[in-house]
Protein backbone atom coordinates (compact mmCIF):
# COMPACT_ATOMS: atom_id res chain seq x y z
CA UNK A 1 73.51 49.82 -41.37
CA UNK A 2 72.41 51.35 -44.81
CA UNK A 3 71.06 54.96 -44.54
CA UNK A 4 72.97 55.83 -41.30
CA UNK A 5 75.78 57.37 -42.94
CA UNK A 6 75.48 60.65 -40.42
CA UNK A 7 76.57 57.75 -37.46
CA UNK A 8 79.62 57.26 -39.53
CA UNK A 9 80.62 60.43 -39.92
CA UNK A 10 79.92 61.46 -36.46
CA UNK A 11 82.53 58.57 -35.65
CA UNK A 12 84.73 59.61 -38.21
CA UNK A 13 84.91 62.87 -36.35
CA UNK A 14 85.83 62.15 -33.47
CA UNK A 15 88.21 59.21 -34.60
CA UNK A 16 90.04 61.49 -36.57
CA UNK A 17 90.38 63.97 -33.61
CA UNK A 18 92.12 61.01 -31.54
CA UNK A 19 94.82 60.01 -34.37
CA UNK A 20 95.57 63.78 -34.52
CA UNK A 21 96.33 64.53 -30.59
CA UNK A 22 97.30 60.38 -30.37
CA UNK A 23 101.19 61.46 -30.91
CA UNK A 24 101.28 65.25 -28.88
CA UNK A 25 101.59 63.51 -25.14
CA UNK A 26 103.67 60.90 -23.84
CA UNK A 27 101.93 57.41 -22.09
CA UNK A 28 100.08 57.25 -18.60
CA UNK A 29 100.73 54.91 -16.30
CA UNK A 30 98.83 52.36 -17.35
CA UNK A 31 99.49 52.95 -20.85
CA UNK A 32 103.27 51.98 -20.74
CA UNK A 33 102.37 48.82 -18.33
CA UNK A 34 100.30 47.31 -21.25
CA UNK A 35 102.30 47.95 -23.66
CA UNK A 36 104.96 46.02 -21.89
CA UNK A 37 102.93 43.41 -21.98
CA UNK A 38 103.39 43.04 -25.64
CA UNK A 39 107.01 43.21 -25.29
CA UNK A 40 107.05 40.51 -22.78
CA UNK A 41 103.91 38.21 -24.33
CA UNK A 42 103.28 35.52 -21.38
CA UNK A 43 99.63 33.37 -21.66
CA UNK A 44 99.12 36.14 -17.98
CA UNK A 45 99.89 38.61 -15.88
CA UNK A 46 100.26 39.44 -12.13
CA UNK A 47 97.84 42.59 -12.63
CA UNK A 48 95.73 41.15 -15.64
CA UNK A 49 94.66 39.03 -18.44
CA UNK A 50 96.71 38.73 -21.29
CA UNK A 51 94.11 40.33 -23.99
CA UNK A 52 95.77 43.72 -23.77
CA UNK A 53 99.34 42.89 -24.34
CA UNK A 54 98.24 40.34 -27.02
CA UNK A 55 95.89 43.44 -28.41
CA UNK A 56 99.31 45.36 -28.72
CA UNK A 57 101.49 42.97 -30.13
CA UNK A 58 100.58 42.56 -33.68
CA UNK A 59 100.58 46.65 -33.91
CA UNK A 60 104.27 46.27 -31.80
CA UNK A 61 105.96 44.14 -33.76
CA UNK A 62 104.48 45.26 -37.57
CA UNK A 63 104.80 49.01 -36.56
CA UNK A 64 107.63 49.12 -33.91
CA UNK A 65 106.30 51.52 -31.01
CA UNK A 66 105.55 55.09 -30.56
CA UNK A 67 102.68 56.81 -29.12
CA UNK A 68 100.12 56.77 -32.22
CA UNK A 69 100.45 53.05 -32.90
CA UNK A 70 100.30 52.36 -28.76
CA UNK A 71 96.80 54.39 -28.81
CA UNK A 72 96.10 53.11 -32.75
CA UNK A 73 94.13 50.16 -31.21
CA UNK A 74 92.23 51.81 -28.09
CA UNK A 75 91.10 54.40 -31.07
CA UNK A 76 90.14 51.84 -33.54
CA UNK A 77 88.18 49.90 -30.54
CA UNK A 78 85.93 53.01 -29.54
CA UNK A 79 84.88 53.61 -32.95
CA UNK A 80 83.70 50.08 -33.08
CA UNK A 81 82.04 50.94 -29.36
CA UNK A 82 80.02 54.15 -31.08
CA UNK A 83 79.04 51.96 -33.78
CA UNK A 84 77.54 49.07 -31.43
CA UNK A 85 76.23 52.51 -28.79
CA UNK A 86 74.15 52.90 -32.22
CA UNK A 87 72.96 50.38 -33.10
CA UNK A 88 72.07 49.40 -28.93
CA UNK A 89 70.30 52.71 -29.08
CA UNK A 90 68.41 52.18 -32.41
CA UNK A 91 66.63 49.27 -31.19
CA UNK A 92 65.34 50.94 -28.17
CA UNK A 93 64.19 53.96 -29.59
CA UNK A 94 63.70 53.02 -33.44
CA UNK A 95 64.75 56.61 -34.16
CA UNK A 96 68.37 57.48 -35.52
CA UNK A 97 68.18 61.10 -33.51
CA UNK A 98 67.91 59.56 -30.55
CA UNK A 99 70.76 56.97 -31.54
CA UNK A 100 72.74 60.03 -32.77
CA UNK A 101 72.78 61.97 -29.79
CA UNK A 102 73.40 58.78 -27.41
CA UNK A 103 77.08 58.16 -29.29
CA UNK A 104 77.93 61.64 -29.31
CA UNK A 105 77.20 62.13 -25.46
CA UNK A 106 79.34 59.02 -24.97
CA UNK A 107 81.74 60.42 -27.03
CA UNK A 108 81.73 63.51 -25.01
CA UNK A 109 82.50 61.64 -21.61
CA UNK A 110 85.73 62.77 -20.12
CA UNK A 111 86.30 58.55 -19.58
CA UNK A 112 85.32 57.45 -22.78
CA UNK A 113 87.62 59.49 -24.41
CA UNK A 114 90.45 58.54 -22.03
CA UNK A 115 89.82 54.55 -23.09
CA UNK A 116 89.06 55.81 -26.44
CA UNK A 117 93.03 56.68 -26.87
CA UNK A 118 94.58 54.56 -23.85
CA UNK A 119 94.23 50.97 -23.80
CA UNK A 120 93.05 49.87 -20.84
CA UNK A 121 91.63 46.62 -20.54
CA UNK A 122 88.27 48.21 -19.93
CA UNK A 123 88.62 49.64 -23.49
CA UNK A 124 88.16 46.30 -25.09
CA UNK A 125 85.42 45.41 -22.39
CA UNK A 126 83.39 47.81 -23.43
CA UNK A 127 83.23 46.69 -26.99
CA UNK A 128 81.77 42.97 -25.50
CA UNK A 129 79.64 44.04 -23.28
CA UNK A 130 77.33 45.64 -26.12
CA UNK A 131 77.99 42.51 -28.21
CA UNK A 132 76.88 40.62 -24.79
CA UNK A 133 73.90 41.89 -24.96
CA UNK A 134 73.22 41.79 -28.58
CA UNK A 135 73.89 37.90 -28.21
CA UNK A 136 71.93 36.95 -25.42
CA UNK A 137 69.05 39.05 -27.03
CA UNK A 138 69.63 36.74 -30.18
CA UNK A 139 69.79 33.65 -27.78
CA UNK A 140 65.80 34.64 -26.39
CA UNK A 141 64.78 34.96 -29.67
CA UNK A 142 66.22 32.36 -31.56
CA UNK A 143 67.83 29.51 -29.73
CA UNK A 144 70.44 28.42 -32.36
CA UNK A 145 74.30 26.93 -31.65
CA UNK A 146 75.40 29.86 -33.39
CA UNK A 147 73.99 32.43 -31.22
CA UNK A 148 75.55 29.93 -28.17
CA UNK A 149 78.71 29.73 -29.57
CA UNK A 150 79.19 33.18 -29.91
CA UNK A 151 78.09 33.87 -26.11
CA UNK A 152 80.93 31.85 -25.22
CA UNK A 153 83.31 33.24 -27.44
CA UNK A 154 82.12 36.96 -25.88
CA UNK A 155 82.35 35.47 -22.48
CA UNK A 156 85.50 33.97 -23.17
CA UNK A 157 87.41 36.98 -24.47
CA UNK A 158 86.01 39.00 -21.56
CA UNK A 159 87.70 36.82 -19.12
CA UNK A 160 90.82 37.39 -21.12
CA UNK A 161 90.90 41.32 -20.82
CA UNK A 162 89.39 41.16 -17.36
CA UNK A 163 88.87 39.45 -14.04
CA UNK A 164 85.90 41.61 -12.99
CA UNK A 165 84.45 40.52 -16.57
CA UNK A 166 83.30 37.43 -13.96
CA UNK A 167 80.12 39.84 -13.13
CA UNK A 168 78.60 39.96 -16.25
CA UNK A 169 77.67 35.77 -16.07
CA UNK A 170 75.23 36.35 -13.00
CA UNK A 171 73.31 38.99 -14.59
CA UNK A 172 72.59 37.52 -17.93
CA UNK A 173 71.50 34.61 -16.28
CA UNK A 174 69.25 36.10 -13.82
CA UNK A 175 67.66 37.68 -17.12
CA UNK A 176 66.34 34.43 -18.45
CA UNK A 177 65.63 33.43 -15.21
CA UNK A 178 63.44 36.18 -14.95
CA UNK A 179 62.25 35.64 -18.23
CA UNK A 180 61.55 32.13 -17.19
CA UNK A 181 63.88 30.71 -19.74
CA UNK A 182 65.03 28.07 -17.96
CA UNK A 183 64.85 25.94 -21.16
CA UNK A 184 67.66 28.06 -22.37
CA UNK A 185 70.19 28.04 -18.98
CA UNK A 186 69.52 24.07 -18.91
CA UNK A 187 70.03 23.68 -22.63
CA UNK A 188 73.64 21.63 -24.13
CA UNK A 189 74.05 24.02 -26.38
CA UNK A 190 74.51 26.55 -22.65
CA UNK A 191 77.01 24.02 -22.10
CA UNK A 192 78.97 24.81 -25.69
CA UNK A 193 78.99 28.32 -24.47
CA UNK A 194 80.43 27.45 -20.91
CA UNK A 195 82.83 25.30 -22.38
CA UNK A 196 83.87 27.30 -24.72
CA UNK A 197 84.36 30.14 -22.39
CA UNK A 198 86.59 28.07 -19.83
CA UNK A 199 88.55 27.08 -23.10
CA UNK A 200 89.14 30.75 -24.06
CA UNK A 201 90.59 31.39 -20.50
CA UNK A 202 92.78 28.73 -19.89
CA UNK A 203 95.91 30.43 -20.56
CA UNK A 204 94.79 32.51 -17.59
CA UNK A 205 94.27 29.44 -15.35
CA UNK A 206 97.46 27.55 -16.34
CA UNK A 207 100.02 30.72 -15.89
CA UNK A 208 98.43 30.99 -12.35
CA UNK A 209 98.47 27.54 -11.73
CA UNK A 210 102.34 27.65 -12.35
CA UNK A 211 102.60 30.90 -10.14
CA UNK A 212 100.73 29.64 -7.36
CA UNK A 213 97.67 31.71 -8.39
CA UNK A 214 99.45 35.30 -7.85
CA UNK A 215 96.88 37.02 -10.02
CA UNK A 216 94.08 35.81 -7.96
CA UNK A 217 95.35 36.74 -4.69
CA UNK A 218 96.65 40.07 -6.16
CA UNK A 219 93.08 41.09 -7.36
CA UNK A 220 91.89 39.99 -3.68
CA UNK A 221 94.05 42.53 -2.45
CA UNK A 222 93.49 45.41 -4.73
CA UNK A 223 89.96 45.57 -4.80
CA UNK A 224 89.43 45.25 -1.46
CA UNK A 225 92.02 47.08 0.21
CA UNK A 226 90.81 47.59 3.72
CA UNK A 227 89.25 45.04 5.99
CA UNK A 228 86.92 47.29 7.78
CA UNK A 229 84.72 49.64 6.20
CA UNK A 230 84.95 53.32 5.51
CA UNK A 231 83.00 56.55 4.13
CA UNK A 232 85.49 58.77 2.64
CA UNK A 233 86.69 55.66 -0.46
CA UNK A 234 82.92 55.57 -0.84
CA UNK A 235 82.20 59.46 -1.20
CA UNK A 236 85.94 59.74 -3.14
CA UNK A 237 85.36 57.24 -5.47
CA UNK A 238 81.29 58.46 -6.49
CA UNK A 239 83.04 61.67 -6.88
CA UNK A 240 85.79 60.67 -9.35
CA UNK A 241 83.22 59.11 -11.03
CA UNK A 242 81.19 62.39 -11.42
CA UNK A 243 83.79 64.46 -12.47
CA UNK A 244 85.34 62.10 -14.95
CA UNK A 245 82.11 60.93 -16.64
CA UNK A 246 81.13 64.45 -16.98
CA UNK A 247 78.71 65.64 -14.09
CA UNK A 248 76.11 66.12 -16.80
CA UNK A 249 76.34 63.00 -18.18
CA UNK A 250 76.78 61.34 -14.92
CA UNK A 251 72.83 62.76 -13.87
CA UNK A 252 71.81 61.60 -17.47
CA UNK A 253 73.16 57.94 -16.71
CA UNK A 254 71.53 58.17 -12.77
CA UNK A 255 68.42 59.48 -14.64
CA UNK A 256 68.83 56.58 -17.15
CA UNK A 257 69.46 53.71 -14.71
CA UNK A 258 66.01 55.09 -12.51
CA UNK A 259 63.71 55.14 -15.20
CA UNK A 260 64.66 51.74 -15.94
CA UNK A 261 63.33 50.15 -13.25
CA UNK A 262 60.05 50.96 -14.57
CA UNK A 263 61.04 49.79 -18.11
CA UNK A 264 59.22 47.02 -19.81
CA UNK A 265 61.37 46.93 -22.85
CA UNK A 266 63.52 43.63 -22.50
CA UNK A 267 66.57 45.70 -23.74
CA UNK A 268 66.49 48.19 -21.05
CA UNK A 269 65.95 45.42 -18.46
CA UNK A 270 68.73 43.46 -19.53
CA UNK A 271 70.92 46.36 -19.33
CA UNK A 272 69.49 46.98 -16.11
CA UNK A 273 70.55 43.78 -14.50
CA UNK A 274 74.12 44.20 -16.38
CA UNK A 275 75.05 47.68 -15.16
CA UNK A 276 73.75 47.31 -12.18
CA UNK A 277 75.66 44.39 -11.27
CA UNK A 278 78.83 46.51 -11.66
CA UNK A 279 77.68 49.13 -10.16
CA UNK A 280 76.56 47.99 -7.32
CA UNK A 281 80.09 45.86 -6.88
CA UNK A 282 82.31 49.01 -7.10
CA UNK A 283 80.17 50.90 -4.85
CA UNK A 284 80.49 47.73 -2.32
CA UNK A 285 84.21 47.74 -2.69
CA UNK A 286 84.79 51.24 -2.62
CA UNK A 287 83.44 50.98 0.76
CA UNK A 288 86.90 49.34 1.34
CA UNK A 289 88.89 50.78 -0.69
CA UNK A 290 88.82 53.66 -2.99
CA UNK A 291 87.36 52.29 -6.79
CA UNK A 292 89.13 53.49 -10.04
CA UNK A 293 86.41 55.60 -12.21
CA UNK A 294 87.04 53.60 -15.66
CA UNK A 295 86.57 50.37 -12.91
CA UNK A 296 82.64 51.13 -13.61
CA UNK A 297 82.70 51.78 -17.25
CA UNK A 298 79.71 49.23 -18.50
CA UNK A 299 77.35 50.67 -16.26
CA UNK A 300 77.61 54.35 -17.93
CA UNK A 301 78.04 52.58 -21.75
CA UNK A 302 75.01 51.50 -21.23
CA UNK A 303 72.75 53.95 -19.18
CA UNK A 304 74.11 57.18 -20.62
CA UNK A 305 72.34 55.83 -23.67
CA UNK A 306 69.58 55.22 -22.05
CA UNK A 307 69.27 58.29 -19.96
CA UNK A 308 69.49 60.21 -23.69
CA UNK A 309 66.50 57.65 -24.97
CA UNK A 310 64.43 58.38 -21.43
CA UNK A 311 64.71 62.07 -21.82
CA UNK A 312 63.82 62.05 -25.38
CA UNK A 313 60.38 60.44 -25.15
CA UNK A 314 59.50 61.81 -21.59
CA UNK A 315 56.81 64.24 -22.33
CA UNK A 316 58.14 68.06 -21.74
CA UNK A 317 60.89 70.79 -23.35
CA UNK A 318 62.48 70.99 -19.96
CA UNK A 319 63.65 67.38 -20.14
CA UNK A 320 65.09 67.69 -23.66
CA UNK A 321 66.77 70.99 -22.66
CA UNK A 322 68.41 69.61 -20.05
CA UNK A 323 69.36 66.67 -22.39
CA UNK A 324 70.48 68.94 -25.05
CA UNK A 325 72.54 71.20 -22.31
CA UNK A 326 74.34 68.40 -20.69
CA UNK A 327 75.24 66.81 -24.17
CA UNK A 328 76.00 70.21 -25.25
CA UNK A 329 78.50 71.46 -22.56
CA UNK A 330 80.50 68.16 -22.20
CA UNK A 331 81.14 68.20 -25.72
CA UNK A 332 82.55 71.74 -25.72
CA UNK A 333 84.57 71.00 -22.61
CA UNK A 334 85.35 67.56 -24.09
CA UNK A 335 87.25 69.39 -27.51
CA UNK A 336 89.35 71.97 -25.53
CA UNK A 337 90.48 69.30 -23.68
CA UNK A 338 91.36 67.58 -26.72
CA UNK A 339 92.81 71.12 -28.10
CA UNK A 340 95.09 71.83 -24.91
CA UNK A 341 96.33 68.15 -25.11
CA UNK A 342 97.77 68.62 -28.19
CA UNK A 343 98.64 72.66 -27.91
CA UNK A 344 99.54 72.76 -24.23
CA UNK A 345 98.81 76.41 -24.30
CA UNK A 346 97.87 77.00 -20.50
CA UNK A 347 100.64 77.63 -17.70
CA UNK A 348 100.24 76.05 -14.78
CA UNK A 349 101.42 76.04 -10.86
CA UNK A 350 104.50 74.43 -9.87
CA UNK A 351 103.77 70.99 -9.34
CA UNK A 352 100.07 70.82 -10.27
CA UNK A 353 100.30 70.46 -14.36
CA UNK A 354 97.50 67.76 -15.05
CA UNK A 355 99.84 66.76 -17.49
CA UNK A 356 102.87 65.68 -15.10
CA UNK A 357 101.84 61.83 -15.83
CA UNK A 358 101.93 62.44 -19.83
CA UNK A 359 104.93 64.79 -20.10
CA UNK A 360 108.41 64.59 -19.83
CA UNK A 361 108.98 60.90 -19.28
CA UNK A 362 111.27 60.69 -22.85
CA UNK A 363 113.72 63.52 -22.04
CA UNK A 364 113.94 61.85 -18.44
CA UNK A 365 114.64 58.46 -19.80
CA UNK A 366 117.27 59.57 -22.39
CA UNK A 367 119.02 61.62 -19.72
CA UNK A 368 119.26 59.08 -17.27
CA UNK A 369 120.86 56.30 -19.91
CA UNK A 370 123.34 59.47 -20.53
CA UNK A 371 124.11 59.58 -16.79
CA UNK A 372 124.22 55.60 -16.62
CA UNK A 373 126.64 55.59 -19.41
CA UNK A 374 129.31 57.82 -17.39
CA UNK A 375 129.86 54.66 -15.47
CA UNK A 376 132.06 52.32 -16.58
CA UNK A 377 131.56 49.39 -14.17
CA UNK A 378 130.56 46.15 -15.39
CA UNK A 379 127.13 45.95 -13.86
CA UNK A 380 125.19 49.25 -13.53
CA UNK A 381 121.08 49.61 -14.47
CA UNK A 382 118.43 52.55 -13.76
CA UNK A 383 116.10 51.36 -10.32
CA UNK A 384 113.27 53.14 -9.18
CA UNK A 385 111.17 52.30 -6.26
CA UNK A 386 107.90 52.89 -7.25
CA UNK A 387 105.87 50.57 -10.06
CA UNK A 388 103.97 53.67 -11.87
CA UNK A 389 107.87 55.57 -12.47
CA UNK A 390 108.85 51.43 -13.73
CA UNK A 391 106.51 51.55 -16.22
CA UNK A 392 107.20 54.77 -18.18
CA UNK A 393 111.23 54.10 -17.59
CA UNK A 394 111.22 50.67 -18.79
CA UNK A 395 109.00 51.83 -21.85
CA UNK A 396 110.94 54.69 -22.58
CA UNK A 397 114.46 53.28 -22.33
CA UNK A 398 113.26 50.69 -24.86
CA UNK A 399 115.82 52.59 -27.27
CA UNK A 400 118.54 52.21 -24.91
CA UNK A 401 118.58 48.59 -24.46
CA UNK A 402 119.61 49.06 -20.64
CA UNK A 403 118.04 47.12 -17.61
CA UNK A 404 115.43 49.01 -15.41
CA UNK A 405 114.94 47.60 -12.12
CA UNK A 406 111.75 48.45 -9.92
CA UNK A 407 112.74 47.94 -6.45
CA UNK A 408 109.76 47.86 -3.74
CA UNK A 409 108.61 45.26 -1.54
CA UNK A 410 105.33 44.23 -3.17
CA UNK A 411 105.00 41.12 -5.58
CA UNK A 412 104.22 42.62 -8.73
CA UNK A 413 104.75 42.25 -12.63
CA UNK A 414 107.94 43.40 -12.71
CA UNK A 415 109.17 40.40 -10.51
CA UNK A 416 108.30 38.60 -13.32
CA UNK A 417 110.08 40.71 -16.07
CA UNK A 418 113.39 41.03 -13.65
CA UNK A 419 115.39 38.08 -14.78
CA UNK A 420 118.47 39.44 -12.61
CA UNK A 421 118.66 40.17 -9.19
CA UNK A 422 120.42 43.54 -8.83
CA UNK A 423 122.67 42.43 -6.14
CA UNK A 424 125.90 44.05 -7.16
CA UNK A 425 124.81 46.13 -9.81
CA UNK A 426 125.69 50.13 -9.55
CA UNK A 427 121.94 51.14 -9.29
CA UNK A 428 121.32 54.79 -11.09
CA UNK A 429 118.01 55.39 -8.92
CA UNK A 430 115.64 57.64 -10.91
CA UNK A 431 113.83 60.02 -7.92
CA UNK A 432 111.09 62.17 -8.83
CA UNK A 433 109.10 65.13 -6.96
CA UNK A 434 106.12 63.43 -6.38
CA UNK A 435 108.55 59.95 -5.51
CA UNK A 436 110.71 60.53 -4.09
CA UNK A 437 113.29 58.13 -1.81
CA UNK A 438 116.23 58.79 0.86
CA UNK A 439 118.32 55.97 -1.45
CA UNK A 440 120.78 56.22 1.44
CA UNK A 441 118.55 55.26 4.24
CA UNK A 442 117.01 52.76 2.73
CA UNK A 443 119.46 50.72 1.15
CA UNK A 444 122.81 49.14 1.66
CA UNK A 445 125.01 51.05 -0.68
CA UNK A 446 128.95 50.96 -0.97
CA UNK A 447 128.57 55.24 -1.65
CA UNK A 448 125.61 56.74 -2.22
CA UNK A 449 125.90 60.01 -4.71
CA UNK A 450 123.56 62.53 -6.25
CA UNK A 451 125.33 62.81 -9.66
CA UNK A 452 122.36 65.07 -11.00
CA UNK A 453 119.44 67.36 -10.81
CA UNK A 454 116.31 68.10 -13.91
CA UNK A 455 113.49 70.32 -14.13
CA UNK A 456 110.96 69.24 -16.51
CA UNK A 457 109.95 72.35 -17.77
CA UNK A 458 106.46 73.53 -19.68
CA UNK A 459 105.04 76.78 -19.94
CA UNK A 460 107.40 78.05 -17.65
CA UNK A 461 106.07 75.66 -14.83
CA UNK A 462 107.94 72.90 -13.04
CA UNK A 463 105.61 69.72 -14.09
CA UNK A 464 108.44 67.52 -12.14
CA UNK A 465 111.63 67.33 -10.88
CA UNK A 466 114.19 64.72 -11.50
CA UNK A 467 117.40 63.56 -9.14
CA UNK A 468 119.78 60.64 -10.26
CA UNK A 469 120.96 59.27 -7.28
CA UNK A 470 124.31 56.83 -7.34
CA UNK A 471 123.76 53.61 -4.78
CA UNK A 472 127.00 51.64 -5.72
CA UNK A 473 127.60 48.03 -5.33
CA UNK A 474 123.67 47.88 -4.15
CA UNK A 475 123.12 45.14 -1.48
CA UNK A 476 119.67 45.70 -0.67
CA UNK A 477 117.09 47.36 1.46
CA UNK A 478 118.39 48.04 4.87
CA UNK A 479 114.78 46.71 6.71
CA UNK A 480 116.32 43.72 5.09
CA UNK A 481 117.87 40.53 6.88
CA UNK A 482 120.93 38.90 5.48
């Protein structure tokens, strides 16, 4: 990479953006559930592979944990991403504008930045998915048991961060099938790569073989949520994936993945097979159920790229223009963003603060540990009955040292991190706005007392509103047979 020192800089920007606004906002959802994986390190999960949690833990337990060394590695990841977005780009267009322009749209993508500062699973996904392709490439053109052994490696490690990784093995071998390189799928040294890739995941298939394959059935269940088809997941889920790509990025990708089918470059039809593959998956199951945007994430790593190289050697000023624009705009939307992150200058309704995920979850934490103190029985711990409050209250009463119980009726992780039943205990449920539960009609209680009321406060706006709600000597839901 000699003479591209503009890429680096262009990544240095934008990394140096994230480790600024990394510590102004507290952890999503899925941010705290990860990171809790690293606190509880187990060869799997109920939701997930273990690569995430095992990600986190060397940062964890060198650094401790706050929110700039929980987003150090998703930051750290997505500069690698820009690099390989580069270099992906470079060989299809031999020119470093071209390259140049495809990492900074991808760095202007609503969802790339997200998993540039969040890990997600997805966030290390996207890193092999480039090196996929970069391998197999290597593979056509020069059969050696290196190039094999790091396919399998790259397979391997995608299967730990991610079950849906699974759909990147029929599309890499349809590729050589195409290519009529069967010499290559029937070869031993395809068999290193396979075995090396089942080796890689066999902490996956050994925890679920001891938990009567939980993860499995879980996945089953969350992808495809309905069992008869629908319209409105489908139409909901393309539009989440509009907005949060960036609508002008989103028509550069489209534009990117149609142009391809015309493509002769080996690249481009590679990536063709790849993206599609997940594309056309999510759209299936969103037919069922409604698909997470970041669900799709390969298929716009890729064609977002090529949708910039398509635009830049189609013939015409209107088709760079439009380039340039959408580039353009999602970048400057892209840096307020960043800016009101960090500033939180901008007032909102009560209730609908986009930041009600990201704010307020310490000072809600810390207050209920004050309120659980006040009790002086011999078993009391914070409950609430929803998974996404769990999360951010087990994280964030880390300090405290207290249990946090997450009391719903689904089989989940945190039936797996609950050592104790909390039969007994004096539960301190933790009730927000936006979750909130009758405590006393829906479980046995010996008294049932609202000891306390929060606003979480910013601008002036209500973001949420807290209730810490007694249920003493819990016994259980009340749907519940003895």
């Amino acid at each position: 990479m000699r003479n591209h020192k503009e890429v680096f800089l262009l990544i240095a920007f934008f990394t140096l953006i994230r480790l600024l606004v990394a510590p102004s906002f507290g952890l999503g959802v899925d941010e705290a559930h990860y990171i809790l994986y690293a606190i509880h390190l187990a060869p799997s999960y109920v939701d997930h592979p273990p690569l995430v949690g095992w990600l986190h833990a060397p940062f964890y337990y060198l650094f401790g944990t706050n929110e700039f060394f929980v987003r150090l590695p998703a930051i750290i990841l997505f500069a690698f991403t820009s690099l390989l977005a580069y270099r992906f780009t470079l060989v299809i267009s031999a020119s470093k504008e071209v390259s140049l322009l495809s990492v900074l749209a991808l760095n202007s993508s609503f969802m790339f930045n997200a998993l540039s500062v969040m890990l997600l699973p997805d966030s290390i996904l996207l890193v092999l998915v480039f090196l996929l392709v970069f391998e197999v490439r290597k593979i056509e053109e020069s059969p050696q048991l290196k190039y094999f052994i790091g396919l399998g490696l790259i397979l391997g490690l995608a299967g730990l961060a991610k079950y849906t990784s699974i759909l990147l093995v029929p599309p890499f071998l349809l590729y050589l099938i195409l290519r009529k390189r069967y010499d290559l799928i029937l070869s031993k040294n395809m068999i290193v790569s396979a075995a090396i890739a089942v080796l890689l995941i066999t902490p996956v298939l050994y925890w679920n073989l001891q938990n009567d394959f939980v993860s499995f059935r879980y996945q089953g269940s969350h992808v495809f949520g309905s069992s008869s088809m629908k319209l409105k997941p489908f139409f909901m889920s393309l539009g989440a994936q509009v907005g949060t790509y960036s609508p002008f990025l989103f028509g550069i990708a489209l534009y990117g993945f149609i142009k391809s089918f015309r493509s002769s470059n080996d690249w481009i039809r590679l990536s063709l097979l790849l993206g599609g593959t997940i594309l056309a998956f999510f759209l299936y199951t969103s037919l069922y159920d409604i698909a997470l945007p970041h669900w799709g994430s390969p298929f716009y790593l890729l064609f977002i790229p090529i949708g910039v190289y398509f635009l830049s050697i189609d013939a015409g000023k209107v088709k760079r223009n439009i380039r340039n624009f959408s580039v353009g705009i999602s970048l400057i939307i892209t840096l307020l963003l960043y800016v009101e992150l960090a500033a939180k200058w901008f007032s909102f309704p009560d209730y609908q603060s986009p930041f009600r995920d990201i704010y307020g979850w310490a000072t809600i934490a810390k207050e209920a540990d004050t309120t659980l103190k006040e009790n002086h029985g011999p078993k009391k711990a914070l409950a609430v009955t929803e998974w996404t409050m769990g999360s951010r209250m087990m994280y964030y009463s880390l300090s405290y040292q207290g249990e946090v119980f997450v009391i719903d009726s689904r089989i989940d992780q945190f039936d797996f991190w609950q050592k104790n039943s909390p039969l007994g205990y004096d539960l301190l449920f933790v009730n927000s706005y936006f979750s909130k539960e009758d405590v006393g009609k829906r479980f046995r209680c010996d008294e049932v007392q609202v000891t306390k009321r929060m606003d979480i406060l910013l601008n002036g706006g209500k973001v949420e509103s807290i209730e810490y709600v007694w249920c003493k000597n819990y016994q259980g839901p009340k749907d519940e047979k003895r």
